[in-house]
Protein backbone atom coordinates (compact mmCIF):
# COMPACT_ATOMS: atom_id res chain seq x y z
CA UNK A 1 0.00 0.00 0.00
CA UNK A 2 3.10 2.36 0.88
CA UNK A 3 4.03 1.57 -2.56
CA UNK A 4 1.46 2.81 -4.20
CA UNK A 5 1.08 5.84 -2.44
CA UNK A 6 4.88 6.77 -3.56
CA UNK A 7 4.16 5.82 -7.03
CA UNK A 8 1.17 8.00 -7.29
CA UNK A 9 3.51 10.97 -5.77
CA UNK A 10 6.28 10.32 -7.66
CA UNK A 11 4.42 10.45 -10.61
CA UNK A 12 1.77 13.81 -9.99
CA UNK A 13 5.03 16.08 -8.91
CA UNK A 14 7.03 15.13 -12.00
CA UNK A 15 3.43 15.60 -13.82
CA UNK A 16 3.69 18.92 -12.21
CA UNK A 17 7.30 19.56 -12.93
CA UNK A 18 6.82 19.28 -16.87
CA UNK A 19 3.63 21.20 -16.80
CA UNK A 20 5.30 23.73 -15.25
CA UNK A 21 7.63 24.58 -17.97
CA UNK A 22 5.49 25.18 -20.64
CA UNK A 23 6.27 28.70 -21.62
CA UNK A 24 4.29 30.09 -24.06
CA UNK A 25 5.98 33.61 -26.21
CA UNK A 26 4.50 35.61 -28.56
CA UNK A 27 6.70 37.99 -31.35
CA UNK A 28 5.04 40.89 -33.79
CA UNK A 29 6.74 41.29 -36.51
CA UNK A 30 6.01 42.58 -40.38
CA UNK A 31 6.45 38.96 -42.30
CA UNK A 32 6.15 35.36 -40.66
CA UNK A 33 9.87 34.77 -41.15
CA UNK A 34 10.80 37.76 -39.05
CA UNK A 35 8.30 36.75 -36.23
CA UNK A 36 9.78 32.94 -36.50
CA UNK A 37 13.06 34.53 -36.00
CA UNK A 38 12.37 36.53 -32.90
CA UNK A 39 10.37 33.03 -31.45
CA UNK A 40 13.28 31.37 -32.27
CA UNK A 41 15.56 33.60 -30.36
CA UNK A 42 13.78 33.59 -27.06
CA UNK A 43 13.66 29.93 -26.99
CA UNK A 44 17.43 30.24 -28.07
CA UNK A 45 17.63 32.21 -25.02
CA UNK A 46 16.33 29.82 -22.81
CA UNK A 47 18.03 26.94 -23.88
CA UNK A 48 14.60 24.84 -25.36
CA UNK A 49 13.17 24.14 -28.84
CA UNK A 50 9.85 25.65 -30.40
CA UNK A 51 6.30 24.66 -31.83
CA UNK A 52 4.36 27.15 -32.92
CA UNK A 53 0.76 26.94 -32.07
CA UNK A 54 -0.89 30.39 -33.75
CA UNK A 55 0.09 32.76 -36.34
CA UNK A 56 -1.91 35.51 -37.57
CA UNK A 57 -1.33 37.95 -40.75
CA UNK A 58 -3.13 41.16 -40.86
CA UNK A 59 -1.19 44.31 -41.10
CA UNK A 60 1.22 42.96 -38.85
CA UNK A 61 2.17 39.42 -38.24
CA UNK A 62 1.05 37.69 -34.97
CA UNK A 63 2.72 34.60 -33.58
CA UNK A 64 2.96 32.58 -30.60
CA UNK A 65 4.53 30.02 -29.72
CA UNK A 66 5.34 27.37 -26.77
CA UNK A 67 8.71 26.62 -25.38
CA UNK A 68 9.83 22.66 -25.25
CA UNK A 69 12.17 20.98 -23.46
């Protein structure tokens, strides 16, 4: 039973842990390879990779994006 119980902690705080670090960023820029490049550099920054989950062209360009480990 004391088994379980440690299992089931174990594995909600490292649950918890990756959770944690999702990191979403956002860049403006004027084209979608200019707003790529500034996402790229703040997850350059921070030592992760990127997926980009939204990118919206109007006058400007709109993107976000969410850090991975």
């Amino acid at each position: 039973m004391k088994t379980i119980k440690t299992f089931v902690v174990v594995a909600a705080l490292s649950l918890i842990s990756s959770a944690s670090f999702a990191q979403t960023v956002t860049a403006t820029a004027s084209t979608l390879d200019g707003a790529e490049a500034q996402i790229a550099a703040k997850a350059k920054m921070a030592g992760t990779g990127y997926s980009i989950t939204e990118a919206y062209a109007g006058n400007q360009v709109h993107m976000t994006a969410q850090l991975t480990k």
